[in-house]
C-alpha atoms as a PDB file:
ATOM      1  CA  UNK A   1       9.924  10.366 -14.694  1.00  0.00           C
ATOM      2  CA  UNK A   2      10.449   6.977 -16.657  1.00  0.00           C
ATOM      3  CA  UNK A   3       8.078   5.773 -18.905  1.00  0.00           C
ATOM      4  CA  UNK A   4       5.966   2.896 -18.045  1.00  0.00           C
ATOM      5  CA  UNK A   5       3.467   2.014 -21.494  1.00  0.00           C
ATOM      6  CA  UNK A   6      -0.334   2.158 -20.771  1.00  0.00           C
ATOM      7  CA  UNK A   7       0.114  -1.666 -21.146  1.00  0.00           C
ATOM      8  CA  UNK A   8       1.523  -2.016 -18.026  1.00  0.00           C
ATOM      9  CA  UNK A   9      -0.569   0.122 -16.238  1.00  0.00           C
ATOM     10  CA  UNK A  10      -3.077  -1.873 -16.795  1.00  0.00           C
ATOM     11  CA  UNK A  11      -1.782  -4.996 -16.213  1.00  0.00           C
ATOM     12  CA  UNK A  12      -0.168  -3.982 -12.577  1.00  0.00           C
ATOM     13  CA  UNK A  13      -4.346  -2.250 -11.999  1.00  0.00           C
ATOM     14  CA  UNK A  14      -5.560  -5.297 -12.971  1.00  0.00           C
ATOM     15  CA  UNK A  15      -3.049  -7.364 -10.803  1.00  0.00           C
ATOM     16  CA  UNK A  16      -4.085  -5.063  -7.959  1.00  0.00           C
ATOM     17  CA  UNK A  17      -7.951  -5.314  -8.418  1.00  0.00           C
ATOM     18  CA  UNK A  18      -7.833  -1.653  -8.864  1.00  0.00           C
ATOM     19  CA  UNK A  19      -6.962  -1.295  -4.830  1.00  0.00           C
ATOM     20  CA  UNK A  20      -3.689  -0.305  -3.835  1.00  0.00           C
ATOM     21  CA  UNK A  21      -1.389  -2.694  -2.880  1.00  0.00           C
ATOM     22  CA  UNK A  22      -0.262  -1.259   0.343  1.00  0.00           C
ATOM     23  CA  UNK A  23      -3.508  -0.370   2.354  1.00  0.00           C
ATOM     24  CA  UNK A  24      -6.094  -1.853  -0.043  1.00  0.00           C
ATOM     25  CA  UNK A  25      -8.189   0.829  -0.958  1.00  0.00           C
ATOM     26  CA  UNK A  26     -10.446   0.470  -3.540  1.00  0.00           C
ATOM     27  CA  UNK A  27     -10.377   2.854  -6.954  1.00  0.00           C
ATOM     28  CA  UNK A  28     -14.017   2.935  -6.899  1.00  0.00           C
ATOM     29  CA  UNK A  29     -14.432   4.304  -3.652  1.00  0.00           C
ATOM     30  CA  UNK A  30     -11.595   6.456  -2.825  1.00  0.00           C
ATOM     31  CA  UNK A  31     -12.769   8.934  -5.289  1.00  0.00           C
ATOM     32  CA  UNK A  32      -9.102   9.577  -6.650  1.00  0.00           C
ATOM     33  CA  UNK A  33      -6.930   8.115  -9.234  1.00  0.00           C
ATOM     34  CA  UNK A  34      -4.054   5.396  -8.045  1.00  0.00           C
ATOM     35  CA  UNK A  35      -0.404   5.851  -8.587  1.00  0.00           C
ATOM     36  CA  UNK A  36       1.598   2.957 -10.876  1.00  0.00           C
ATOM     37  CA  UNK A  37       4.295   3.063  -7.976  1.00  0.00           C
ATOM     38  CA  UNK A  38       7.907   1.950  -8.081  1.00  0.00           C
ATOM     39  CA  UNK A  39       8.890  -0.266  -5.312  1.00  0.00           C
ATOM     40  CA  UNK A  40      12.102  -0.094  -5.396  1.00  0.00           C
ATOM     41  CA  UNK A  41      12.269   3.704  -6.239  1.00  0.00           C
ATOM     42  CA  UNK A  42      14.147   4.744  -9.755  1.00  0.00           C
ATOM     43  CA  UNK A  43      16.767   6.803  -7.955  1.00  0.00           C
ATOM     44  CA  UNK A  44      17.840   4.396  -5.770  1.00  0.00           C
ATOM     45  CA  UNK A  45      18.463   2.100  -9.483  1.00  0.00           C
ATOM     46  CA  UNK A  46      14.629   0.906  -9.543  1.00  0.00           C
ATOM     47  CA  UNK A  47      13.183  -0.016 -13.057  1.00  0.00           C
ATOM     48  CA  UNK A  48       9.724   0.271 -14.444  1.00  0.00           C
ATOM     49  CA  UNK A  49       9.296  -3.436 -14.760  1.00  0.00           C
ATOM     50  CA  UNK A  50       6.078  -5.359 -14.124  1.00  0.00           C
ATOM     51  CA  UNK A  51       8.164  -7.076 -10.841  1.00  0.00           C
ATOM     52  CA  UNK A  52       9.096  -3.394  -9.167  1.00  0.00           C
ATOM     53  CA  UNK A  53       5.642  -1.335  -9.957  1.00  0.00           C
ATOM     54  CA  UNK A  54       2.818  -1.584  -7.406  1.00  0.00           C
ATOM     55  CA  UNK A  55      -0.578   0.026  -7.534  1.00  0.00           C
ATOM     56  CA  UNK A  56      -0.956   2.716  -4.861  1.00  0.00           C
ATOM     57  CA  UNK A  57      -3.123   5.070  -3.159  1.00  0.00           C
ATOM     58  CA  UNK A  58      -1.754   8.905  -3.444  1.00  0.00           C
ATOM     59  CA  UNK A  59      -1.525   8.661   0.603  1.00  0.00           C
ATOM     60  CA  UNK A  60       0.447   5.298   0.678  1.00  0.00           C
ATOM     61  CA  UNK A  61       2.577   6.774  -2.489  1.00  0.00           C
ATOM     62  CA  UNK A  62       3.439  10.245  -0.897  1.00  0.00           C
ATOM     63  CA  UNK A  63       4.400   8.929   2.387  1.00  0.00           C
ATOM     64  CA  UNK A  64       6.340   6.006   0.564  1.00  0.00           C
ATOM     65  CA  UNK A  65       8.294   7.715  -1.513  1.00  0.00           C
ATOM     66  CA  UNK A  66      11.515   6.596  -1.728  1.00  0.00           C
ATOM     67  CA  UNK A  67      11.448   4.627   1.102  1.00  0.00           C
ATOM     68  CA  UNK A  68      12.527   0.725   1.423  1.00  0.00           C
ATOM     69  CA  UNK A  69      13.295   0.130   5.140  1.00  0.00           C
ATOM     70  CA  UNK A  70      12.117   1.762   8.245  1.00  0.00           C
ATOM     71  CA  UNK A  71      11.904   1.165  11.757  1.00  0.00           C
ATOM     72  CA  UNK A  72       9.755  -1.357  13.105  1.00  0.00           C
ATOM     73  CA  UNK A  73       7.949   0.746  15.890  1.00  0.00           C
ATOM     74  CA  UNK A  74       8.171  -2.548  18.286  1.00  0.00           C
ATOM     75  CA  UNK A  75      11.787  -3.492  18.460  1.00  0.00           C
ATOM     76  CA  UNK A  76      13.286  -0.335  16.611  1.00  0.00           C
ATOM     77  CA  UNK A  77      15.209  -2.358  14.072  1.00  0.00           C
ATOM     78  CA  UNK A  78      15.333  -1.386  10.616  1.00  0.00           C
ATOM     79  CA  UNK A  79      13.511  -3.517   8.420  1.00  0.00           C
ATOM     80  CA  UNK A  80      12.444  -3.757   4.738  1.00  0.00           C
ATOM     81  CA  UNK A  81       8.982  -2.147   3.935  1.00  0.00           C
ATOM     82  CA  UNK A  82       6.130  -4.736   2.673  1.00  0.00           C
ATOM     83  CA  UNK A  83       6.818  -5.830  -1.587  1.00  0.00           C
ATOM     84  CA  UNK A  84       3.713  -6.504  -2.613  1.00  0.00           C
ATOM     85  CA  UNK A  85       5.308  -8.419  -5.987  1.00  0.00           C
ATOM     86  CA  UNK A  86       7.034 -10.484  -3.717  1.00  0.00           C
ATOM     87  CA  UNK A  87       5.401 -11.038   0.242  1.00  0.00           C
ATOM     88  CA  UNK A  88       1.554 -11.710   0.716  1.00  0.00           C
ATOM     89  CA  UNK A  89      -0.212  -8.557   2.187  1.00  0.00           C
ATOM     90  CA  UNK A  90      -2.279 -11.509   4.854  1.00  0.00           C
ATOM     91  CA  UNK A  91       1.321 -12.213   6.440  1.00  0.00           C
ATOM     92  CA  UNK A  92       2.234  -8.716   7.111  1.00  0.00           C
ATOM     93  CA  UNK A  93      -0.866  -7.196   8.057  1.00  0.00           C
ATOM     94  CA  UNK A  94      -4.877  -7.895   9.142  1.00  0.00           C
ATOM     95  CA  UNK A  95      -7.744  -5.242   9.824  1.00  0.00           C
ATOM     96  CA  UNK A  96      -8.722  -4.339  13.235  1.00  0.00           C
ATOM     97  CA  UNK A  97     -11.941  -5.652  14.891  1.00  0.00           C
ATOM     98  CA  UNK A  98     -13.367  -2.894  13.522  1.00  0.00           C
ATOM     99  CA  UNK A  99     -12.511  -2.752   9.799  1.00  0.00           C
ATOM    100  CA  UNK A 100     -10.845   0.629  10.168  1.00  0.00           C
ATOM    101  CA  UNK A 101      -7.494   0.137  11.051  1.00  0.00           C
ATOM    102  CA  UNK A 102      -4.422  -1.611   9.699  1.00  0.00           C
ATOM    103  CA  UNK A 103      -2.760  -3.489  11.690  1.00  0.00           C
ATOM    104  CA  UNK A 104       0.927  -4.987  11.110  1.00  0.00           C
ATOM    105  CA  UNK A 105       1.500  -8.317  12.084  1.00  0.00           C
ATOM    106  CA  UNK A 106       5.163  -9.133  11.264  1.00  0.00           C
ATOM    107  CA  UNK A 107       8.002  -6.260  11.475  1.00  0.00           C
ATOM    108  CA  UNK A 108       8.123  -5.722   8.130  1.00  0.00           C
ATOM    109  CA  UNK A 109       4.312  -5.074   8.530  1.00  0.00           C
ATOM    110  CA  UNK A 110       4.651  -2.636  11.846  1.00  0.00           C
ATOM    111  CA  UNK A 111       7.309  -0.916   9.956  1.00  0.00           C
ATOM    112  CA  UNK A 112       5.453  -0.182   6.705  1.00  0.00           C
ATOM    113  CA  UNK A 113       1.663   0.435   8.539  1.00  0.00           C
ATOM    114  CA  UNK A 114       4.218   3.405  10.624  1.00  0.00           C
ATOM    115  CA  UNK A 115       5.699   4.586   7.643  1.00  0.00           C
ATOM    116  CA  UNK A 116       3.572   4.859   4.930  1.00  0.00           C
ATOM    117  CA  UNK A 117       0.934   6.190   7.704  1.00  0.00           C
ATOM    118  CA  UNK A 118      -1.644   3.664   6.508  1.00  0.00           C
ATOM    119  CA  UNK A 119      -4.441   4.607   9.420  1.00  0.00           C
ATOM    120  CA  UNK A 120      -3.561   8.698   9.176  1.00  0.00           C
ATOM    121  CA  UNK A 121      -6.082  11.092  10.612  1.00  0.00           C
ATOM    122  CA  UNK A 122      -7.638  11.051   6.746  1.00  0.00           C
ATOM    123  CA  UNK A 123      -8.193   8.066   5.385  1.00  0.00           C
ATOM    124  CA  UNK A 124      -9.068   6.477   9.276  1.00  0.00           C
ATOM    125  CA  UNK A 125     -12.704   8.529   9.071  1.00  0.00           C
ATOM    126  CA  UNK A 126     -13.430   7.596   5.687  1.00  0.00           C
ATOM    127  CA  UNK A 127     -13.024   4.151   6.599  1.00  0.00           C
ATOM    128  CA  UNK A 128     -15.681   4.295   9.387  1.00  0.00           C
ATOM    129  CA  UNK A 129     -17.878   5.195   6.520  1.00  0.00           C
ATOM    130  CA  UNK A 130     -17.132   2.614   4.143  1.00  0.00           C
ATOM    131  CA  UNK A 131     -17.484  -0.024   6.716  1.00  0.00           C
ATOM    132  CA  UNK A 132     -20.531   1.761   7.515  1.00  0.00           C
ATOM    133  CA  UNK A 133     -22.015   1.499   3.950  1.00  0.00           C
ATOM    134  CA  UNK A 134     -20.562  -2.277   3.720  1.00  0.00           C
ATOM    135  CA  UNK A 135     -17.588  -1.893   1.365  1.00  0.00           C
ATOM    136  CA  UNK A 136     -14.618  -2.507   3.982  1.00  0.00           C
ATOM    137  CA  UNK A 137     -12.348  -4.014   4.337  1.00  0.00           C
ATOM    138  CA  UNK A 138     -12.104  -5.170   1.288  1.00  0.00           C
ATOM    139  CA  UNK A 139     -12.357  -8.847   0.256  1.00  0.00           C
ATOM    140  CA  UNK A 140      -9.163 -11.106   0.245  1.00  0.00           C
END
């Protein structure tokens, strides 16, 4: 595991409004700790520089993991997953009606909303409760 300095943990939490980058859940109310994730992952020649760490959820990190491309679900071509250093989470993705689920606007969005499982069977229900107690989604 390569060291990143508590330095830049902080700045990439504080970049990321404590949320993670990928599905925008909120530190406070996810009730576990976010990931300092690499985006480009170390073992496919990654580094631990401000510009290729992300803040992320354990869910969005595990199902990441060294992931950059997947399928996009609606016309099957591989694509690059969302960067959140370098694309604007608004162009790739919006909420549902509801609040609860992620939707992917743009390939790149279908692709990474499929792949890192952003509205899986877990973190779906806890959203109908944090809409419920007015704390989702999460402002822009």
């Amino acid at each position: 595991m390569a060291y990143i300095s508590e330095e830049l943990r902080q700045h990439v939490a504080a970049t990321a409004r404590q949320r993670c980058e990928y599905c925008l859940t909120q530190q406070e109310i996810i009730g576990a700790q976010m990931h300092v994730e690499h985006i480009l992952p170390l073992a496919l020649g990654g580094a631990s520089t401000f510009e290729n760490l992300c803040l992320a959820c354990a869910w969005c990190n595990t199902y990441k993991a060294v992931k950059t491309h997947a399928l996009d679900p609606l016309t099957q071509e591989q694509v690059s997953l969302f960067n959140p250093r370098t694309q604007n989470w608004s162009e790739h993705f919006r909420w549902s009606e509801s609040g609860i689920e992620i939707v992917g606007i743009r390939a790149t969005g279908r692709a990474t909303v499929d792949a890192l499982r952003m509205n899986n069977e877990y973190i779906v229900p806890a959203r109908r409760y944090w809409v419920l107690a007015g704390w989702h989604p999460p402002p822009s």
